[in-house]
Structures are given as structure tokens and as C-alpha cells.
N, C-alpha and C. Protein backbone atom coordinates (compact mmCIF):
# COMPACT_ATOMS: atom_id res chain seq x y z
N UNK A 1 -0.32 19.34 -12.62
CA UNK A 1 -0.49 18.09 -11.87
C UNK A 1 0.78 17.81 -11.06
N UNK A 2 0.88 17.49 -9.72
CA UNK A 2 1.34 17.51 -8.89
C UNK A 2 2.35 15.94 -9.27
N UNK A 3 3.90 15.56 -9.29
CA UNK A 3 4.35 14.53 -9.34
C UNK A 3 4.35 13.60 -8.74
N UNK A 4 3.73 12.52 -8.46
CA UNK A 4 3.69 11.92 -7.56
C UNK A 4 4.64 10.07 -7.56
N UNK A 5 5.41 10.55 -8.20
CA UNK A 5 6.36 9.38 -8.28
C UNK A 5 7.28 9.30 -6.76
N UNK A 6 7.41 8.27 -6.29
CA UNK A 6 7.97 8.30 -4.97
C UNK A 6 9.53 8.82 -4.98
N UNK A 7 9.90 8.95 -3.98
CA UNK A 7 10.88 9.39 -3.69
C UNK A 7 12.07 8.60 -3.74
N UNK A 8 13.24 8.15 -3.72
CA UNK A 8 13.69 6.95 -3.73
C UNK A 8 13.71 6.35 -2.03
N UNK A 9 13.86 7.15 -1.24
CA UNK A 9 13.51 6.76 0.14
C UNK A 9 11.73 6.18 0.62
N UNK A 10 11.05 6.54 -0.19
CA UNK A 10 9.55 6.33 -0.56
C UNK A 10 9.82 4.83 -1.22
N UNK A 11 10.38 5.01 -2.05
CA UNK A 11 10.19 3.76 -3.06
C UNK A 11 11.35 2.64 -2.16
N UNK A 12 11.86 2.93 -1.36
CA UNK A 12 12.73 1.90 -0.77
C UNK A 12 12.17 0.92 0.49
N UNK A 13 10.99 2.08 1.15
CA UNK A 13 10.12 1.51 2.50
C UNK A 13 9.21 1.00 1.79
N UNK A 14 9.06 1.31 0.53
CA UNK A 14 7.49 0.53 -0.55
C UNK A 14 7.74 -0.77 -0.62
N UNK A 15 9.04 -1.18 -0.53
CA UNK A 15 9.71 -2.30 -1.32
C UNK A 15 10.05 -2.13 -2.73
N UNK A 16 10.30 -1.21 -3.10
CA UNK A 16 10.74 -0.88 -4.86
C UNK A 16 11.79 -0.53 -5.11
N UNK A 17 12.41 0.08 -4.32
CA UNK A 17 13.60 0.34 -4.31
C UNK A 17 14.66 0.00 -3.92
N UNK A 18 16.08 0.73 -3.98
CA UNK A 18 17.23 0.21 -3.32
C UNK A 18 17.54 1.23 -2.54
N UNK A 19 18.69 1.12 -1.25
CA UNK A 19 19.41 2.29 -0.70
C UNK A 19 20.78 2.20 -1.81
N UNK A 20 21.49 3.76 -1.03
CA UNK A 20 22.57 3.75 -1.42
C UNK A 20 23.75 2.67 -1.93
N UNK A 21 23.71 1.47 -1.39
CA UNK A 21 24.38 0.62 -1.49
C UNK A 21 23.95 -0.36 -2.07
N UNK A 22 22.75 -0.03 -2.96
CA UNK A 22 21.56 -1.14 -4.19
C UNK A 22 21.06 -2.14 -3.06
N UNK A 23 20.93 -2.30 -1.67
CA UNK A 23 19.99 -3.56 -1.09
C UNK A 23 18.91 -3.02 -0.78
N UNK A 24 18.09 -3.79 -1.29
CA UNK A 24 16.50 -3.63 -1.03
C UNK A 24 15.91 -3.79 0.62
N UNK A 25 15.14 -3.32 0.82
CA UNK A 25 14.75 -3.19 2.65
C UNK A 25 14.48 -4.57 2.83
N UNK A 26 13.93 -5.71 1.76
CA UNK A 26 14.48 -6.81 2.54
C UNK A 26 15.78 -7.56 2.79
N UNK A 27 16.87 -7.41 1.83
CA UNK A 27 17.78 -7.47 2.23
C UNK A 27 18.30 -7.27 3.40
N UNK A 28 17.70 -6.07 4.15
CA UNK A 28 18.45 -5.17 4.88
C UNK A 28 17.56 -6.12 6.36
N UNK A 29 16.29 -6.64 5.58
CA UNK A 29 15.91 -6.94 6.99
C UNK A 29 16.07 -8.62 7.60
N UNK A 30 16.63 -9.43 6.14
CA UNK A 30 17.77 -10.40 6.10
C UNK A 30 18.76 -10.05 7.18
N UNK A 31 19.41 -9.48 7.39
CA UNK A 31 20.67 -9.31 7.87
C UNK A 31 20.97 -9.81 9.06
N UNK A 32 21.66 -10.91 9.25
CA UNK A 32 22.18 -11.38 10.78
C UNK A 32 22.59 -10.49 11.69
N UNK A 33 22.15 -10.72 12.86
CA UNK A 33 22.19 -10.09 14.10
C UNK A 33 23.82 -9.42 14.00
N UNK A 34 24.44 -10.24 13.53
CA UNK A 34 26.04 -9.35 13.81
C UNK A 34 25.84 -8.38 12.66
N UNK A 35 25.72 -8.66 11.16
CA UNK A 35 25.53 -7.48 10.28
C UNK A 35 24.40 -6.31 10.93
N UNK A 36 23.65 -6.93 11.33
CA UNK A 36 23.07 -5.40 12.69
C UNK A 36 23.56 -4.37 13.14
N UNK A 37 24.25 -5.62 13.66
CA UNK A 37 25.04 -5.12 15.08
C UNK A 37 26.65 -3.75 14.57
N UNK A 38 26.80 -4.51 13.20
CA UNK A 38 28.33 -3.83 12.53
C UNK A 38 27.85 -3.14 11.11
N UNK A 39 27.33 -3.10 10.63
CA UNK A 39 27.10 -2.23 9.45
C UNK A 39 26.09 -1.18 10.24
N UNK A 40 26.79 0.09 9.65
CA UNK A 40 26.39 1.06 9.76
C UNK A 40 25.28 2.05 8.99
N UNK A 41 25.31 1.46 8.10
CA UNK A 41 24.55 2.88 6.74
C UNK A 41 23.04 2.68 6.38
N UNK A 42 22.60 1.33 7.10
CA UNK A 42 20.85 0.63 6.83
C UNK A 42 20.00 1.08 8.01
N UNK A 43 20.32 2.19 8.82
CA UNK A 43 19.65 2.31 9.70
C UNK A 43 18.82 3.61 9.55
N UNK A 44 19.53 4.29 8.81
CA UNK A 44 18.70 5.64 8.30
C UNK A 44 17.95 5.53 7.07
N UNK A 45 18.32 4.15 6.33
CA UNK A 45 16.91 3.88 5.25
C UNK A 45 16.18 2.78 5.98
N UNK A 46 16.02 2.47 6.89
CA UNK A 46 15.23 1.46 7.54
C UNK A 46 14.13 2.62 8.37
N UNK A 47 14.72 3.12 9.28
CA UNK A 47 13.74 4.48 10.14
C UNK A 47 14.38 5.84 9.73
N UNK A 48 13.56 6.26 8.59
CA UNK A 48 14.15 7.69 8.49
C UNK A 48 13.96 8.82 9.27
N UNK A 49 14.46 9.71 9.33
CA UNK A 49 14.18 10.93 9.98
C UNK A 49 14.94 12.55 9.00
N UNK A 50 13.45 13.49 9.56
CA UNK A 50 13.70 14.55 8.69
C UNK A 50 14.86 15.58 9.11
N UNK A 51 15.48 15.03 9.56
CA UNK A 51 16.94 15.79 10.03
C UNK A 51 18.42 14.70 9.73
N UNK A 52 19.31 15.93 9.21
CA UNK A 52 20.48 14.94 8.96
C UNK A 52 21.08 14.16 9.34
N UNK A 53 21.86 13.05 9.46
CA UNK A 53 22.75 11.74 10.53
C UNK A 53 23.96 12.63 10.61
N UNK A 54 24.09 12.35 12.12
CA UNK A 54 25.74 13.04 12.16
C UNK A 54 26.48 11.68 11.89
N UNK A 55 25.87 10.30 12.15
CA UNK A 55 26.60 9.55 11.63
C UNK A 55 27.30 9.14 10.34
N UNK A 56 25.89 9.10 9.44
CA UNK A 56 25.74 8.87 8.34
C UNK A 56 25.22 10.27 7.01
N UNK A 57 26.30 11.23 7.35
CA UNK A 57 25.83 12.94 6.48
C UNK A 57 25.67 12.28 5.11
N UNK A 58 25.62 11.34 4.50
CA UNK A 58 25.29 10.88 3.28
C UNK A 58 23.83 10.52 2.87
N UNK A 59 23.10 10.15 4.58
CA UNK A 59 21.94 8.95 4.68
C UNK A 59 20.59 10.07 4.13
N UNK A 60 20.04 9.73 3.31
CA UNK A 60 18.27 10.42 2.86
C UNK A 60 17.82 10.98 4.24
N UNK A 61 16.95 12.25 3.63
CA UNK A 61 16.67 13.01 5.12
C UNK A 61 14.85 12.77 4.38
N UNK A 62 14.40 12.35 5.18
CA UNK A 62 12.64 12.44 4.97
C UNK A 62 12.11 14.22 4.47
N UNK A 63 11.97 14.32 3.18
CA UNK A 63 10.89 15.78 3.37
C UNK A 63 9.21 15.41 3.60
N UNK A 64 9.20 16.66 3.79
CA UNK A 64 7.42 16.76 3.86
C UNK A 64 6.39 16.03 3.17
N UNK A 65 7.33 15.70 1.70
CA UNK A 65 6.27 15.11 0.83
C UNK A 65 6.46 13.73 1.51
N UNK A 66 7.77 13.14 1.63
CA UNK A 66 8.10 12.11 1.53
C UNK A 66 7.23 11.38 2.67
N UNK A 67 6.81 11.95 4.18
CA UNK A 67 6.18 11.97 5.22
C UNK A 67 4.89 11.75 4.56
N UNK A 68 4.36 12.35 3.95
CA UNK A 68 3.28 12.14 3.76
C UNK A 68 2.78 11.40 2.93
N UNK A 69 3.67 10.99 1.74
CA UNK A 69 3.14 9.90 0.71
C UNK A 69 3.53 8.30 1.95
N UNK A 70 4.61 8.35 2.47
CA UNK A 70 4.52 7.60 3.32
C UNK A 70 3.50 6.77 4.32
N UNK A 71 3.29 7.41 4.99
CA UNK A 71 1.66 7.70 5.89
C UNK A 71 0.65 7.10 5.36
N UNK A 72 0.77 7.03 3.71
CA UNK A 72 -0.69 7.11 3.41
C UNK A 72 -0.26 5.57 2.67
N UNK A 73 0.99 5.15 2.79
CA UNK A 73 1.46 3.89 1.70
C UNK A 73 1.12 2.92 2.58
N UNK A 74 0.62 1.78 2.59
CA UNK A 74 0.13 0.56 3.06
C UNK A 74 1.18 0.07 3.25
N UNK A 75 1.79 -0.25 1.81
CA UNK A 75 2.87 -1.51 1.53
C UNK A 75 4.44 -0.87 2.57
N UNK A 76 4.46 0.71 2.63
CA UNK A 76 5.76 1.10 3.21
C UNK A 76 5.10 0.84 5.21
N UNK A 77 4.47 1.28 5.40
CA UNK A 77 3.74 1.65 6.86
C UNK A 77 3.72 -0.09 7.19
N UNK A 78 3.09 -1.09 6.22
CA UNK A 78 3.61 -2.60 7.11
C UNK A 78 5.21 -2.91 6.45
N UNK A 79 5.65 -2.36 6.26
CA UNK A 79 7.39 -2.46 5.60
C UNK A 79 8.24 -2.05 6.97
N UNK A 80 7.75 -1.08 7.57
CA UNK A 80 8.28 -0.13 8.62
C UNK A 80 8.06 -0.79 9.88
N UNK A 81 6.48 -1.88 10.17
CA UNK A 81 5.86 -2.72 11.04
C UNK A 81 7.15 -3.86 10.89
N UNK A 82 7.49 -4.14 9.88
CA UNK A 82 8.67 -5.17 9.53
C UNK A 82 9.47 -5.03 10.35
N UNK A 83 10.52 -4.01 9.80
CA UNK A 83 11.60 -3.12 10.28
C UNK A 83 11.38 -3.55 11.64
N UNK A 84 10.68 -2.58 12.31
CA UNK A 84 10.51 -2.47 13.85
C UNK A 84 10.71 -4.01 14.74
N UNK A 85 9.53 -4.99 14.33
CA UNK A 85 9.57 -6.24 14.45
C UNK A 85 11.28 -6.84 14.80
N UNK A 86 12.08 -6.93 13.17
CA UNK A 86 13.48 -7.25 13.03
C UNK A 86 13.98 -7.08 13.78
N UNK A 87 14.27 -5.48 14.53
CA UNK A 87 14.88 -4.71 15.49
C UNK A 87 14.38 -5.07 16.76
N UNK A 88 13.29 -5.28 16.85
CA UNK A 88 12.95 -6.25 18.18
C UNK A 88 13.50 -7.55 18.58
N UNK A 89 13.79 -7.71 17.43
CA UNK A 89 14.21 -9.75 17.51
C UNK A 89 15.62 -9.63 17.69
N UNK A 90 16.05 -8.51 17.21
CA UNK A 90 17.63 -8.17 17.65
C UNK A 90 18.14 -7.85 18.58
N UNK A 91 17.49 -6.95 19.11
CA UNK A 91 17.55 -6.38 20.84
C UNK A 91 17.36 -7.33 21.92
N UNK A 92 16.40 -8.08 21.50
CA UNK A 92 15.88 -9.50 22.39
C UNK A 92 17.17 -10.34 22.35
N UNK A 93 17.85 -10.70 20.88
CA UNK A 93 18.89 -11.40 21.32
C UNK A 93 20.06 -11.15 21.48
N UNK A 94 20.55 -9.91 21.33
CA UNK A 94 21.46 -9.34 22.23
C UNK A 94 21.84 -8.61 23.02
N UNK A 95 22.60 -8.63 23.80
CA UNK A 95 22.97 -7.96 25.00
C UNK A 95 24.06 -7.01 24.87
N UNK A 96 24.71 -6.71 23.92
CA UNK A 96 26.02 -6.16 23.68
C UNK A 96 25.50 -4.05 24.20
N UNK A 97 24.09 -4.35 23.81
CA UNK A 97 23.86 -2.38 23.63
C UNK A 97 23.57 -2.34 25.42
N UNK A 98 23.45 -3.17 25.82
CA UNK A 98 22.88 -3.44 27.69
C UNK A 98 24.19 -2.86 28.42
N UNK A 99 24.05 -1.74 28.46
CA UNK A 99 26.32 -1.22 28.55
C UNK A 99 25.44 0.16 29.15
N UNK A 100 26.48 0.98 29.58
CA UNK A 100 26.05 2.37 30.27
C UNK A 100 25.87 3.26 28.87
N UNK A 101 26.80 2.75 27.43
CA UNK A 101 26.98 4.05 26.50
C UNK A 101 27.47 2.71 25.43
N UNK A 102 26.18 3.14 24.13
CA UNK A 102 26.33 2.06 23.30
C UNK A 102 25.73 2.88 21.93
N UNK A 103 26.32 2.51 20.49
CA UNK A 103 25.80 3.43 19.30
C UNK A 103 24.41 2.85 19.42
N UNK A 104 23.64 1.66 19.85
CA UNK A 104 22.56 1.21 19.87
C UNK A 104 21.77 2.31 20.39
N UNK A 105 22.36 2.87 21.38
CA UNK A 105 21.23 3.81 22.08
C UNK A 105 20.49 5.20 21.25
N UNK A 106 21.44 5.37 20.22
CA UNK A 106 21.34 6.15 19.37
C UNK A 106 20.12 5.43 18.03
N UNK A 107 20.57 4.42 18.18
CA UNK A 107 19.68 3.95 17.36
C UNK A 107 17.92 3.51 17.54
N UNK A 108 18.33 2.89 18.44
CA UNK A 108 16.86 3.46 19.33
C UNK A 108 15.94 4.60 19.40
N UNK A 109 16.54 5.68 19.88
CA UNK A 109 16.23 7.05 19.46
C UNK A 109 15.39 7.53 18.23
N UNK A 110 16.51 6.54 17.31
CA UNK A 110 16.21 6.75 16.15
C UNK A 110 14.86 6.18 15.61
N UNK A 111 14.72 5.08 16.31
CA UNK A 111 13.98 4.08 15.56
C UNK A 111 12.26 4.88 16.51
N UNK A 112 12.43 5.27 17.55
CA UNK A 112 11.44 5.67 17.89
C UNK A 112 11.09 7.24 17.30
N UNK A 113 11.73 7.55 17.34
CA UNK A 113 11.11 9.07 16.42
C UNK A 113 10.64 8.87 14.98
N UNK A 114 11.22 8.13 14.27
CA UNK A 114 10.98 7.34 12.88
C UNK A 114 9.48 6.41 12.89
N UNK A 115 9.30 6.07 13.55
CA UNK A 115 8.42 4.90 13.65
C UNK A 115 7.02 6.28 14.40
N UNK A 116 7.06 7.02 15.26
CA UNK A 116 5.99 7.91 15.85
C UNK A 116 5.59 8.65 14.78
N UNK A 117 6.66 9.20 14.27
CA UNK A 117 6.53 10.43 12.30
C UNK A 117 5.67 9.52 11.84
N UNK A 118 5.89 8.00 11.18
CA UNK A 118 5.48 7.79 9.92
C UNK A 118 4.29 6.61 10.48
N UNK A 119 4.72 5.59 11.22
CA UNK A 119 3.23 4.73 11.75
C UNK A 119 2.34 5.62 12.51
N UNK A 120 3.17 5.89 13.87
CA UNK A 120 1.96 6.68 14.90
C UNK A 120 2.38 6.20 16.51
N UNK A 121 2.27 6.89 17.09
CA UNK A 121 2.61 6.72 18.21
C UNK A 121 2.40 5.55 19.22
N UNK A 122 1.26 4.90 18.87
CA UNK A 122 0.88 3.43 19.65
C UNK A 122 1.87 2.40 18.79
N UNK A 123 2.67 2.54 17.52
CA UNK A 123 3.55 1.08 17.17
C UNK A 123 4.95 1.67 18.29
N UNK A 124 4.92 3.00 18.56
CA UNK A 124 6.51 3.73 19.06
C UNK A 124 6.21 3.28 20.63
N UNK A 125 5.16 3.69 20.83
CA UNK A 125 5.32 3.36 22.34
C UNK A 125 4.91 1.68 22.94
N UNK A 126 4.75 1.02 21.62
CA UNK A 126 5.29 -0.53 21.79
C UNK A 126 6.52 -0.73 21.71
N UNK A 127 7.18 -0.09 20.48
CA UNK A 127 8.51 -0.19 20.87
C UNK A 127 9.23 0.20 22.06
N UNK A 128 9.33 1.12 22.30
CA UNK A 128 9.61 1.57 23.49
C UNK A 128 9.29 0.78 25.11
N UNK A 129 7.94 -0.07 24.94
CA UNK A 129 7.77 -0.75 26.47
C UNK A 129 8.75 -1.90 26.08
N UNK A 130 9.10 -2.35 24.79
CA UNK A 130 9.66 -3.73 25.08
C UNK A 130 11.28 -3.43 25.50
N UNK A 131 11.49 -2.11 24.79
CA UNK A 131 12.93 -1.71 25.02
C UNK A 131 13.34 -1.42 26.74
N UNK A 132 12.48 -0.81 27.29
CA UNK A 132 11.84 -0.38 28.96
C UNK A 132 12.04 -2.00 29.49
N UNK A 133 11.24 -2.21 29.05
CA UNK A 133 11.56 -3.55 29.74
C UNK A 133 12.49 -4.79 29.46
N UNK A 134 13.42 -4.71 28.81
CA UNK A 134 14.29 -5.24 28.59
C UNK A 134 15.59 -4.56 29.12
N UNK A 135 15.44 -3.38 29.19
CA UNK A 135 16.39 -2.47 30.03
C UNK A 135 16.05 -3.09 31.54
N UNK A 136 15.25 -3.06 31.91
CA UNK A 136 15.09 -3.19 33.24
C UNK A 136 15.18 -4.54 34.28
N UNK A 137 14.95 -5.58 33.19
CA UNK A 137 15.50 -6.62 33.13
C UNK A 137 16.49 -7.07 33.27
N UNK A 138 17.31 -6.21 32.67
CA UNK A 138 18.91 -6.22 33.29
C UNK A 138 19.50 -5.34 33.99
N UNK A 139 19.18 -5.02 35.06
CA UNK A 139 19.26 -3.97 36.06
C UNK A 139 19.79 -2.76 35.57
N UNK A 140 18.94 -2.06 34.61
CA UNK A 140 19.00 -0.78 33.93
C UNK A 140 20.48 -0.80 34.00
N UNK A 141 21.53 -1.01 32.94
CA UNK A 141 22.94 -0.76 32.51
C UNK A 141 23.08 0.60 32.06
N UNK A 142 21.71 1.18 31.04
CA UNK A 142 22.01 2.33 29.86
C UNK A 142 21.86 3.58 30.59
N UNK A 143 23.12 4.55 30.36
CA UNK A 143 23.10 6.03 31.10
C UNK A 143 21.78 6.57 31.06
N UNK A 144 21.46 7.25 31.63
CA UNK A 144 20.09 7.71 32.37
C UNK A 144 19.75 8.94 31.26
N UNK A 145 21.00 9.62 30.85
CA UNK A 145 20.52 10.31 29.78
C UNK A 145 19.79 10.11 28.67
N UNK A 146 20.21 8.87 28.35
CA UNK A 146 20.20 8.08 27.08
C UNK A 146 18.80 7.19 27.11
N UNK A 147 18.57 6.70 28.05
CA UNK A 147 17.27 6.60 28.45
C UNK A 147 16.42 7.96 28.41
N UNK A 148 16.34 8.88 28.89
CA UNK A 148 15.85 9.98 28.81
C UNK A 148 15.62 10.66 27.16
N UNK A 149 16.73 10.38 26.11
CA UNK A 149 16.55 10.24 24.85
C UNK A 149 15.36 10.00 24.50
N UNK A 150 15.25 8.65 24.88
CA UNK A 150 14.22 7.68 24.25
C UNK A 150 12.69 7.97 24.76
N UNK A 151 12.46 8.45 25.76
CA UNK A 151 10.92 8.73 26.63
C UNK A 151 10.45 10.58 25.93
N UNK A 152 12.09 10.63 25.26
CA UNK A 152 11.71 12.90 24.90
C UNK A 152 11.61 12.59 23.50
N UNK A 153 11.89 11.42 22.84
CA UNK A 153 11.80 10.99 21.20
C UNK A 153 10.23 11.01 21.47
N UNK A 154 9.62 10.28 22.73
CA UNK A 154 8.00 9.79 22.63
C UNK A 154 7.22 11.20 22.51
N UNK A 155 7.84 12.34 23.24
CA UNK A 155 7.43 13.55 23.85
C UNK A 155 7.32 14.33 22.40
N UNK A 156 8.22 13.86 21.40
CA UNK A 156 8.18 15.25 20.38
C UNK A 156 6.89 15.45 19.72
């Protein structure tokens, strides 16, 4: 019989768990716009991805199983609808990542390849129009590469 106890990255988007640093994903989704904006280590248990952080070489890497017990979890998949939401309400109220070259842009990236893997591509490419258009809104600031990131995250 196959184990099917979650993963702790499983059990953290479930709401059951903790990250590395014991806060639970609501904690994490508590967090004032400046703790956003300056803590570093809640962004790879908030949108995971199955490849390592060069930021964060400590942060959980999604396996195969983990993808897939995911997918199929209710409570993690509207946990992740959360997430995304939060990160919307953050971007909306600040302007600081609206710069030619910002770690935000990275995070973005992030949040859209994370969010296409485990919801599906229609919550990513919501994210993505509000980000589009909030870029554009402010007379596109973010390097063109970096933008380009974000439309080849939609592509994978």
C-alpha cells in the first residue's frame, strides 16, 4: 500500500502544517505588505516549484507525488487561490517592484509557474492579466526581459 501521508510541503498548502520557520500558510498570508515586501523564505512555501531556489537552496522543491496529491487537495488548491489573491492585494498596493529590475520580478515568475503546475492555467493567466495590466498602467517600468519571464512561465 502506497503511503499516502502528505508531504510536509503538502501538509503546509493543506493548512496542517508549518514551513521551515514553524508559520503556518496563514500566518504567512497575515503578513503586512512590508513583511512581503522584506522577508524572504515564505515565497517558495507559498508557490512551490519543482526546481531548486537559487535564492532560497534550503526552500522544499515540489516532487511528482507532491504535484499530484496537491492537484487533487481541495483544501491546498483554494489555499493556493488564497495565496495568489494576497499577492494580488500586494502588488495592487505597491509600487516599489514598478522599477526596470526588482526581486519581485522573480517572484512573479515564480508565482506564475507555481500557480499553472498546481491550479491550472486559467487562475495563472488571471494572474498574469492583472500583473500586465498594472505594469502598463504605469508606463511599463519592468525590463522587457523580465516581462518576457513572465508570458515563457505561461508558455511552459
Amino acid at each position: 500500500m502506497q503511503d499516502t501521508k502528505p508531504s510536509p510541503l503538502h501538509a503546509y498548502l493543506a493548512g496542517l502544517g508549518t514551513d521551515d520557520s514553524s508559520r503556518t500558510l496563514d500566518d504567512a498570508l497575515a503578513f503586512s505588505d512590508d513583511a512581503l515586501e522584506y522577508v524572504h523564505d515564505y515565497i517558495q512555501w507559498l508557490f512551490p516549484l519543482p526546481t531548486r531556489s537559487m535564492a532560497q537552496p534550503g526552500a522544499p522543491i515540489l516532487t511528482p507525488q507532491d504535484i499530484a496529491q496537491i492537484r487533487t487537495d481541495e483544501r491546498a488548491l483554494a489555499n493556493l487561490q488564497r495565496a495568489s489573491q494576497r499577492m494580488r492585494e500586494f502588488y495592487e498596493r505597491t509600487d516599489g517592484w514598478l522599477t526596470f529590475n526588482d526581486h519581485n520580478h522573480l517572484r512573479i515568475t515564480r508565482i506564475l509557474r507555481s500557480l499553472k503546475l498546481l491550479v491550472g492555467p486559467e487562475v495563472a493567466n488571471d494572474f498574469y492579466a492583472f500583473i500586465a495590466k498594472r505594469h502598463e498602467n504605469a508606463n511599463a517600468p519592468v525590463n522587457p526581459r523580465n516581462v518576457r519571464y513572465w508570458t515563457e512561465a505561461l508558455a511552459e
